[in-house]
PDB file of N, CA and C in Angstrom:
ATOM      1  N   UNK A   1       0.857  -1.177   0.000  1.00  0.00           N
ATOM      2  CA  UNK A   1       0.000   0.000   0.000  1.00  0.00           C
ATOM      3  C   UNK A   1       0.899   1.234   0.000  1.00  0.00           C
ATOM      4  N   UNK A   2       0.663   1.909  -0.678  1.00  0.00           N
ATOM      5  CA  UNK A   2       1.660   3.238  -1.065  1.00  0.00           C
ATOM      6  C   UNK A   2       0.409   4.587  -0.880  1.00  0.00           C
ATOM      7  N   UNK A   3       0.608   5.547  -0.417  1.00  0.00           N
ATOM      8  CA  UNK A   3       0.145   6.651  -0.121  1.00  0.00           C
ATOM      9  C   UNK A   3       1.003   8.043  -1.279  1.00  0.00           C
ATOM     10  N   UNK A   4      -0.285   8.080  -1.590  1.00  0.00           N
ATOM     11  CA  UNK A   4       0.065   9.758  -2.790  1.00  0.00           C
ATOM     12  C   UNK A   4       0.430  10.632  -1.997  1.00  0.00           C
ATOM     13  N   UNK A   5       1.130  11.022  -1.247  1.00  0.00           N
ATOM     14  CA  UNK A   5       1.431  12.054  -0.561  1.00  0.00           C
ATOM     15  C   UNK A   5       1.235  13.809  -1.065  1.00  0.00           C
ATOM     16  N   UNK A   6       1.503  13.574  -2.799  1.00  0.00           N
ATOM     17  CA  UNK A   6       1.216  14.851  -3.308  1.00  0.00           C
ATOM     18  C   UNK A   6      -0.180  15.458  -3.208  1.00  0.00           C
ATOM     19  N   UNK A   7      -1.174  14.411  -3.827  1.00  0.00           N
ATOM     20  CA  UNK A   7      -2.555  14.090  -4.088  1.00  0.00           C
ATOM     21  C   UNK A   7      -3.124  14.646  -2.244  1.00  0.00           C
ATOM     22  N   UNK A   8      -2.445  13.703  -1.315  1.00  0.00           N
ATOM     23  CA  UNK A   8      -3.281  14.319   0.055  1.00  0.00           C
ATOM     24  C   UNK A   8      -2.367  15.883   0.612  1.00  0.00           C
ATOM     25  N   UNK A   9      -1.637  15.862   0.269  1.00  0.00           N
ATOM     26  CA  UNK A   9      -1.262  17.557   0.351  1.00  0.00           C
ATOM     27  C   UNK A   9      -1.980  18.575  -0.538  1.00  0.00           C
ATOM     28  N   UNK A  10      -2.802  18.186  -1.863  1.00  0.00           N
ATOM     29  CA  UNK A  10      -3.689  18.614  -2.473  1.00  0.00           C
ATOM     30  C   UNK A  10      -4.507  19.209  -2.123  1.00  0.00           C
ATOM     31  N   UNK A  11      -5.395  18.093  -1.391  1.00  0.00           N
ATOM     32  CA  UNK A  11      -6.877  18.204  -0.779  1.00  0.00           C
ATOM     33  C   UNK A  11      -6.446  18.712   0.408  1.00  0.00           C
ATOM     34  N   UNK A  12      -5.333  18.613   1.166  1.00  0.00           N
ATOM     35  CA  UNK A  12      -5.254  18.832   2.554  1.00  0.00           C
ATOM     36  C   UNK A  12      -5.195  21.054   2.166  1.00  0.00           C
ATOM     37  N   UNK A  13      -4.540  21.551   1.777  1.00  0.00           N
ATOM     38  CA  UNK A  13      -4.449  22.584   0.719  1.00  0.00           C
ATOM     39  C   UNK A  13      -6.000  23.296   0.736  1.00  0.00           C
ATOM     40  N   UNK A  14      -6.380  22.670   0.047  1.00  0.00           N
ATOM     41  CA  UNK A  14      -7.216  23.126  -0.765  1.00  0.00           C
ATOM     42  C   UNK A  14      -8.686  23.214   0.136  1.00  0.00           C
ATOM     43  N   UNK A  15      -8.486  22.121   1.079  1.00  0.00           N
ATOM     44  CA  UNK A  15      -9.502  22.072   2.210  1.00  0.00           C
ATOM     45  C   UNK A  15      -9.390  23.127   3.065  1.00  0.00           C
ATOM     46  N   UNK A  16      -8.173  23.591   3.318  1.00  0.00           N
ATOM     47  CA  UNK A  16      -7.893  24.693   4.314  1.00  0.00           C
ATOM     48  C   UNK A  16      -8.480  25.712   4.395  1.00  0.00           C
ATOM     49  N   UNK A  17      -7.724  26.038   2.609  1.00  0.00           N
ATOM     50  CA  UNK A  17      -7.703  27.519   1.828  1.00  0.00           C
ATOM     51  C   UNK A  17      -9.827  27.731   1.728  1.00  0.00           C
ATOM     52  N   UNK A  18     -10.843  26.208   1.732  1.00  0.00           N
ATOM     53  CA  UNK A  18     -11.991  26.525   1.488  1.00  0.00           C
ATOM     54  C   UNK A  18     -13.002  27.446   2.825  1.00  0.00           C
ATOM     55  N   UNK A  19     -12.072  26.363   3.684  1.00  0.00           N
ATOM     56  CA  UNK A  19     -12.574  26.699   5.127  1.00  0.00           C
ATOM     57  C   UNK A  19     -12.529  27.731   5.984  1.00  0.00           C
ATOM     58  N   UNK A  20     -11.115  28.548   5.563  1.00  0.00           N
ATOM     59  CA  UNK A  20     -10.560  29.705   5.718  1.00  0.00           C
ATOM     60  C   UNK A  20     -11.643  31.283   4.847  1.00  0.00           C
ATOM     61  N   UNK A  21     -11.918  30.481   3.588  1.00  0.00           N
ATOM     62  CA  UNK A  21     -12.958  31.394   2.675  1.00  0.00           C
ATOM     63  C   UNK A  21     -13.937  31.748   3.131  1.00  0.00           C
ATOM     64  N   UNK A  22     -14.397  30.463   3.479  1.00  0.00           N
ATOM     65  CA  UNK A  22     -15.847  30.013   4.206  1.00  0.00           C
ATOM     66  C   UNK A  22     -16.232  30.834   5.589  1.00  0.00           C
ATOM     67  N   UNK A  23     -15.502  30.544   6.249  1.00  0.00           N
ATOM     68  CA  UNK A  23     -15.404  31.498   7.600  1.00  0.00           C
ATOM     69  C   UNK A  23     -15.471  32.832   7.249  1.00  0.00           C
ATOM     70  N   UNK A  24     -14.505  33.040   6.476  1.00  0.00           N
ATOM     71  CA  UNK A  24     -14.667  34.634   6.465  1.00  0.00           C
ATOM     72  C   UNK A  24     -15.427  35.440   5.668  1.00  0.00           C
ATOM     73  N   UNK A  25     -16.565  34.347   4.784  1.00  0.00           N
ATOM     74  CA  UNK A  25     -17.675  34.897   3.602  1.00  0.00           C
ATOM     75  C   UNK A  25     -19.048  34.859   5.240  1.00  0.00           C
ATOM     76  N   UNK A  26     -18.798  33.947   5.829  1.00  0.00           N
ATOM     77  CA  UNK A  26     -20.195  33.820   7.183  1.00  0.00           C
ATOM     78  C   UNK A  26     -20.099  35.029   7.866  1.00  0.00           C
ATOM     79  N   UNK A  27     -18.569  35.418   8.616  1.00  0.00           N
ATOM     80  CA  UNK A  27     -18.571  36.430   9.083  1.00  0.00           C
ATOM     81  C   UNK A  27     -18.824  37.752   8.349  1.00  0.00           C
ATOM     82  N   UNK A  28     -18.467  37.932   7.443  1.00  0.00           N
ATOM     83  CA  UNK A  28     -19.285  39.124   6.253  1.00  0.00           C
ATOM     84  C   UNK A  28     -20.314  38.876   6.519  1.00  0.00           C
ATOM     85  N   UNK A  29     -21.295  37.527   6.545  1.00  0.00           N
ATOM     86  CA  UNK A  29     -22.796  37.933   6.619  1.00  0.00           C
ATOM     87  C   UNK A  29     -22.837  38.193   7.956  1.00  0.00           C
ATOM     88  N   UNK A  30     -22.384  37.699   8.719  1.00  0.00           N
ATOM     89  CA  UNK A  30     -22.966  37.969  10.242  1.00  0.00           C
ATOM     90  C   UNK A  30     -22.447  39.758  10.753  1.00  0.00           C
ATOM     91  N   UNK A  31     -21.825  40.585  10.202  1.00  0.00           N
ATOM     92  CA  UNK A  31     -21.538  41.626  10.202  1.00  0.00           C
ATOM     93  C   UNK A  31     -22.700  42.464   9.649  1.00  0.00           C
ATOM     94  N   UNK A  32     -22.697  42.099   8.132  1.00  0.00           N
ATOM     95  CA  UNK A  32     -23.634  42.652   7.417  1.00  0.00           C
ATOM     96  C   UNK A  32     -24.935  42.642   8.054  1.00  0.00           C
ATOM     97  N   UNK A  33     -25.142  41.601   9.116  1.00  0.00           N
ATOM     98  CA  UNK A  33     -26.866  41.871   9.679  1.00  0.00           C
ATOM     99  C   UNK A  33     -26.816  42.526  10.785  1.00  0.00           C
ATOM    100  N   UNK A  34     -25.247  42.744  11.483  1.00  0.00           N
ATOM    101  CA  UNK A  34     -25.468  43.414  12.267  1.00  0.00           C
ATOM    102  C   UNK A  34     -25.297  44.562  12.567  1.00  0.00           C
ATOM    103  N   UNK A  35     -24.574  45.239  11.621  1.00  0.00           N
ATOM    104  CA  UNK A  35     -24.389  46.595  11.404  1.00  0.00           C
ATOM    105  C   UNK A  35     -25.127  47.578  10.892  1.00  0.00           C
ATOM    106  N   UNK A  36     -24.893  48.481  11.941  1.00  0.00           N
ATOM    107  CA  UNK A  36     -25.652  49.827  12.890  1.00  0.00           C
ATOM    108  C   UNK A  36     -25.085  51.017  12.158  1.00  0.00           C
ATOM    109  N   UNK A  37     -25.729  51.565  10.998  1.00  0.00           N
ATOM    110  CA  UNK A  37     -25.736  53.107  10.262  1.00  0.00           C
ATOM    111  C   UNK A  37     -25.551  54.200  11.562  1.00  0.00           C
ATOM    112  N   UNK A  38     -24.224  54.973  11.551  1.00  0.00           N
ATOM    113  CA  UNK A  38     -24.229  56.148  12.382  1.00  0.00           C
ATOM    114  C   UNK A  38     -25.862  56.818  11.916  1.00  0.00           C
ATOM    115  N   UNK A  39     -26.111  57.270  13.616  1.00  0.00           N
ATOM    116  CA  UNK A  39     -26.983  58.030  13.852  1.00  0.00           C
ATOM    117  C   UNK A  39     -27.557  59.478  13.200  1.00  0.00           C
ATOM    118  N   UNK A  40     -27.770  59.849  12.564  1.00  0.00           N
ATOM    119  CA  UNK A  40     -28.249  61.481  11.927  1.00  0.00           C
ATOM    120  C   UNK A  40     -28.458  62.117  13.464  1.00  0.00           C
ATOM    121  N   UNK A  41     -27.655  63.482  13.205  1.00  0.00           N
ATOM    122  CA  UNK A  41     -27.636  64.217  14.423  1.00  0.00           C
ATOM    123  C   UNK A  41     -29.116  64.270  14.298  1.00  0.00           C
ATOM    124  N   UNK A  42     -29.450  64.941  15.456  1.00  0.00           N
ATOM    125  CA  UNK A  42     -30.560  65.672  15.866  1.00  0.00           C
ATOM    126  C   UNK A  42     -32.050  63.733  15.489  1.00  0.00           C
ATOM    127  N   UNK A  43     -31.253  62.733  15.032  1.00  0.00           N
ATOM    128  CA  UNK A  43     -31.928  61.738  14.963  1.00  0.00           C
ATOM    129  C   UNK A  43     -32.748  61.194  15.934  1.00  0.00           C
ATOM    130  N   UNK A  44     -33.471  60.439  16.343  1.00  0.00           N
ATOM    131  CA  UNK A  44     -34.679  59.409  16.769  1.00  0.00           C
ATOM    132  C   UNK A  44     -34.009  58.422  17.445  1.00  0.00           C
ATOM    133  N   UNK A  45     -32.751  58.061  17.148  1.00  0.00           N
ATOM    134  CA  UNK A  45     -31.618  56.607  17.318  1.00  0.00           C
ATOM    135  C   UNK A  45     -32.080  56.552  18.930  1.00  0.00           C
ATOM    136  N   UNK A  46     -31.916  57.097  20.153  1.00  0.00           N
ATOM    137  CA  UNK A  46     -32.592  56.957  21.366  1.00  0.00           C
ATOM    138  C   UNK A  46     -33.548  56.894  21.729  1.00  0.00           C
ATOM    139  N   UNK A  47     -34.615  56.543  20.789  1.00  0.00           N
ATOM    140  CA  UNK A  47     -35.812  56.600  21.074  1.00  0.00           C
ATOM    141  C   UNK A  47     -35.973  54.720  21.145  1.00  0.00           C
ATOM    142  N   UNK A  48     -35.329  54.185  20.165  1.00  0.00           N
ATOM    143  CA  UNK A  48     -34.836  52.733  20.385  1.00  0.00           C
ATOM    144  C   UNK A  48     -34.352  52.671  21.540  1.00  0.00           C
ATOM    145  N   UNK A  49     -34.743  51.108  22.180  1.00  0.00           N
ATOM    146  CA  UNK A  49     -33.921  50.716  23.345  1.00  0.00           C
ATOM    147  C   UNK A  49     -32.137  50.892  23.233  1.00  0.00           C
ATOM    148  N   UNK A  50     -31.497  51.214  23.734  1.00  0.00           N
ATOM    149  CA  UNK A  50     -30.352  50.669  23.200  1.00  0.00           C
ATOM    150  C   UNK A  50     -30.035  51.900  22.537  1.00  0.00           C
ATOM    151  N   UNK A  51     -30.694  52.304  21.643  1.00  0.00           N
ATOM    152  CA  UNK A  51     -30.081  53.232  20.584  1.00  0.00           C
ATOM    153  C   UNK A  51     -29.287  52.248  19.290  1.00  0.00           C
ATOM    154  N   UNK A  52     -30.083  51.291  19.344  1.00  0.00           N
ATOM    155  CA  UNK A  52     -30.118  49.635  17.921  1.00  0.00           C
ATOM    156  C   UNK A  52     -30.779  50.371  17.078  1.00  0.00           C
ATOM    157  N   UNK A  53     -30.171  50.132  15.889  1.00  0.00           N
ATOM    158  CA  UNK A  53     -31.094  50.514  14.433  1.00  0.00           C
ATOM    159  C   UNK A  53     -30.818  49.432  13.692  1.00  0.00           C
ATOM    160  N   UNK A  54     -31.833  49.271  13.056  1.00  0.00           N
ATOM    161  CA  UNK A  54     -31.020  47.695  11.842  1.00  0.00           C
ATOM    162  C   UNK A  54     -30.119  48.219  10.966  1.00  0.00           C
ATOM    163  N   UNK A  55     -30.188  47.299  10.382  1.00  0.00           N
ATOM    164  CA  UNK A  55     -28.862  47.121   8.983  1.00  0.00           C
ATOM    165  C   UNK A  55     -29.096  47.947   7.928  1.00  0.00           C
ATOM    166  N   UNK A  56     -28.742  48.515   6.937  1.00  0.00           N
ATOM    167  CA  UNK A  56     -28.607  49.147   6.063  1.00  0.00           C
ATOM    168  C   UNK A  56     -29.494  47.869   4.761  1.00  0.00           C
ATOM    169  N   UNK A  57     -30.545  48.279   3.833  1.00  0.00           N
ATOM    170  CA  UNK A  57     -30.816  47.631   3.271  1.00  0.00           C
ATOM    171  C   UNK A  57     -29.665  47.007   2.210  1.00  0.00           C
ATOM    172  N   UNK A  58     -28.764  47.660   1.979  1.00  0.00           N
ATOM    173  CA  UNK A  58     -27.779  47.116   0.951  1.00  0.00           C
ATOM    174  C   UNK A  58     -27.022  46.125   1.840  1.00  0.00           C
ATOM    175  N   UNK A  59     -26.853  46.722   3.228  1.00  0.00           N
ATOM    176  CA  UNK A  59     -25.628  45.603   4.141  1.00  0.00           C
ATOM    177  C   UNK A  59     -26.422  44.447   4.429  1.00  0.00           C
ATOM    178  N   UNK A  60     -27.546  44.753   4.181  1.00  0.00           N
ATOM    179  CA  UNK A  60     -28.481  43.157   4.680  1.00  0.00           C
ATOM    180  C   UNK A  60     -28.357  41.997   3.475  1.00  0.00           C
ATOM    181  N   UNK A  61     -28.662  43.202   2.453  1.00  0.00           N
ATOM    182  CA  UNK A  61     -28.821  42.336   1.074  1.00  0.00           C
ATOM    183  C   UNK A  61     -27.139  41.307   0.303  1.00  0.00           C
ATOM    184  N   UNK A  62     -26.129  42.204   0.984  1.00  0.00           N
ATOM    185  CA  UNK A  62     -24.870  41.638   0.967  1.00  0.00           C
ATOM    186  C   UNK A  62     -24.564  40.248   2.087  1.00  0.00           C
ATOM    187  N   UNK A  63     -25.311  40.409   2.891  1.00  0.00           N
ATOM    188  CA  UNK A  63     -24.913  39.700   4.090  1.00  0.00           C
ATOM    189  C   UNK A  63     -26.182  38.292   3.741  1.00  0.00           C
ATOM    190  N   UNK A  64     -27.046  38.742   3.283  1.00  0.00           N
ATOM    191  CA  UNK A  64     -27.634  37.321   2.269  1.00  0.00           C
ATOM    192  C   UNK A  64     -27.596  37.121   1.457  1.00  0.00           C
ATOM    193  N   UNK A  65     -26.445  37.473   0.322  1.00  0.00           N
ATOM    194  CA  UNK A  65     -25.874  36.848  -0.189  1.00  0.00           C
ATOM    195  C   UNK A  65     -24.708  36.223   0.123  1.00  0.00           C
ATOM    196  N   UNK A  66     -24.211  36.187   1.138  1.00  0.00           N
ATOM    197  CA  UNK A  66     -22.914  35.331   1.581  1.00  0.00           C
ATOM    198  C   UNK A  66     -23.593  34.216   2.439  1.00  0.00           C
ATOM    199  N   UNK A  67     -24.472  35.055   3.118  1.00  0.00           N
ATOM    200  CA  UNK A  67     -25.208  33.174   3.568  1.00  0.00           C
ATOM    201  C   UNK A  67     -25.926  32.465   2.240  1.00  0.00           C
ATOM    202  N   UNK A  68     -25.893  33.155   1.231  1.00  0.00           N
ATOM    203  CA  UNK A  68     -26.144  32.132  -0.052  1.00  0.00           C
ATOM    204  C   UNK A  68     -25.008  31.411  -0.528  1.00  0.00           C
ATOM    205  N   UNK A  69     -24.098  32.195  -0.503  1.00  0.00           N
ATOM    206  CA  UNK A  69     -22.711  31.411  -0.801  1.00  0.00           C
ATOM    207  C   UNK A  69     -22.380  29.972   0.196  1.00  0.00           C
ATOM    208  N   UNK A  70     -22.952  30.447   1.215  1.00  0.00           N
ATOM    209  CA  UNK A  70     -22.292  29.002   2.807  1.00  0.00           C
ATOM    210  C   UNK A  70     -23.424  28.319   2.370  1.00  0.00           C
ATOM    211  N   UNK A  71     -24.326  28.224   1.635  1.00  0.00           N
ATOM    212  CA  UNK A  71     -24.880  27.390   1.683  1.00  0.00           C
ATOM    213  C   UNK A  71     -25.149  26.534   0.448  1.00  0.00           C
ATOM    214  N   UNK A  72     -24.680  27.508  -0.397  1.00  0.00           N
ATOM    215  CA  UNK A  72     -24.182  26.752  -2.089  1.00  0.00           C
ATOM    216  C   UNK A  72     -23.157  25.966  -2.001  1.00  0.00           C
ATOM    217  N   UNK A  73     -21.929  26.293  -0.626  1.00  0.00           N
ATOM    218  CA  UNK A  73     -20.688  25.667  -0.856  1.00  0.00           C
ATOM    219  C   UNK A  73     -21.103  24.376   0.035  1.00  0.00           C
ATOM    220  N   UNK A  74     -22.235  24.216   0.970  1.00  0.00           N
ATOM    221  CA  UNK A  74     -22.197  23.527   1.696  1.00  0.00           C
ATOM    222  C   UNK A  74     -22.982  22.660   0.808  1.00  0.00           C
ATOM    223  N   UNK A  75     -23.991  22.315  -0.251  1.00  0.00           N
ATOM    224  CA  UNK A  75     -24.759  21.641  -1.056  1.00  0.00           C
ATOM    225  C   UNK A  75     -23.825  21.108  -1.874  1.00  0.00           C
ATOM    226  N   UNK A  76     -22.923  22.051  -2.320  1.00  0.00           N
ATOM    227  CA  UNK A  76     -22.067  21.414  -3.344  1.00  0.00           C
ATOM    228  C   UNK A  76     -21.020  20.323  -2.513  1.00  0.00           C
ATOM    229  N   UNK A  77     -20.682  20.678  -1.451  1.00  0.00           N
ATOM    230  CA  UNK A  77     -20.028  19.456  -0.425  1.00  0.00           C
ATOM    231  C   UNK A  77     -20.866  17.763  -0.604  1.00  0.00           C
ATOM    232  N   UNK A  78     -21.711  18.368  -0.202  1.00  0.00           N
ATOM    233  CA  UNK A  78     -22.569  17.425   0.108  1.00  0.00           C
ATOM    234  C   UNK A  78     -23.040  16.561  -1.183  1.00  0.00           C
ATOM    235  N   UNK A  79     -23.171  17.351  -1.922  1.00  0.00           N
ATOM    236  CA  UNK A  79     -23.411  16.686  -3.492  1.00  0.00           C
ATOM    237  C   UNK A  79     -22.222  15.521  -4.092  1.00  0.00           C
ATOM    238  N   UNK A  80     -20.789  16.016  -3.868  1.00  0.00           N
ATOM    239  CA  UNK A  80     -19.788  15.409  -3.876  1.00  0.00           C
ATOM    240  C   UNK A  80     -19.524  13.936  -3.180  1.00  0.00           C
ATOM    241  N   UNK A  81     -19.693  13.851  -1.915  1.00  0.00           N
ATOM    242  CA  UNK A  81     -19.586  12.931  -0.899  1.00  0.00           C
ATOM    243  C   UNK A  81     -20.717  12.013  -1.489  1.00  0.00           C
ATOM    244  N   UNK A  82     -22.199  12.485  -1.805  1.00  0.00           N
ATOM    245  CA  UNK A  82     -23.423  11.697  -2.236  1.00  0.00           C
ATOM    246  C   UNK A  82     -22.610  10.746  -3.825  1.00  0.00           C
ATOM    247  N   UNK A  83     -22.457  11.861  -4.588  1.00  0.00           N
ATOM    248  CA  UNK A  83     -22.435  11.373  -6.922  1.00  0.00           C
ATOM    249  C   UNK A  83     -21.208  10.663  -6.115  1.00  0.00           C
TER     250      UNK A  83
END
């Protein structure tokens, strides 16, 4: 029994570099939903508990599309392991 050593430094590689992507496309979304537009002086922002405002419609719309991405990459995983 002989082991490809190149072949599993490949995948070992390439698994990293996905996981490393991956993480940091989730955290873009999890930012994107949670980020808070500075206040307009003389604004309303304290009238919220907290002084919380939601997300910016564009930062929301970015931040679901990266949870579209974690979850395209995670189907396509899964598709692989299945064919």
């Amino acid at each position: 029994m002989s082991i490809d050593w190149a072949a599993l430094g490949q995948v070992f590689g390439i698994s990293l570099a996905v996981t490393v992507g991956m993480v940091g496309v989730f955290t873009l979304g999890i930012v994107g939903t949670s980020r808070k537009p500075a206040p307009d002086q003389g604004g309303t922002a304290a009238a919220v508990p907290g002084g919380a405002v939601g997300a910016s419609p564009l930062a929301r719309t970015g931040a679901y599309a990266c949870f579209a991405v974690c979850a395209a990459v995670v189907a396509y995983g899964i598709y692989l392991i299945v064919a």
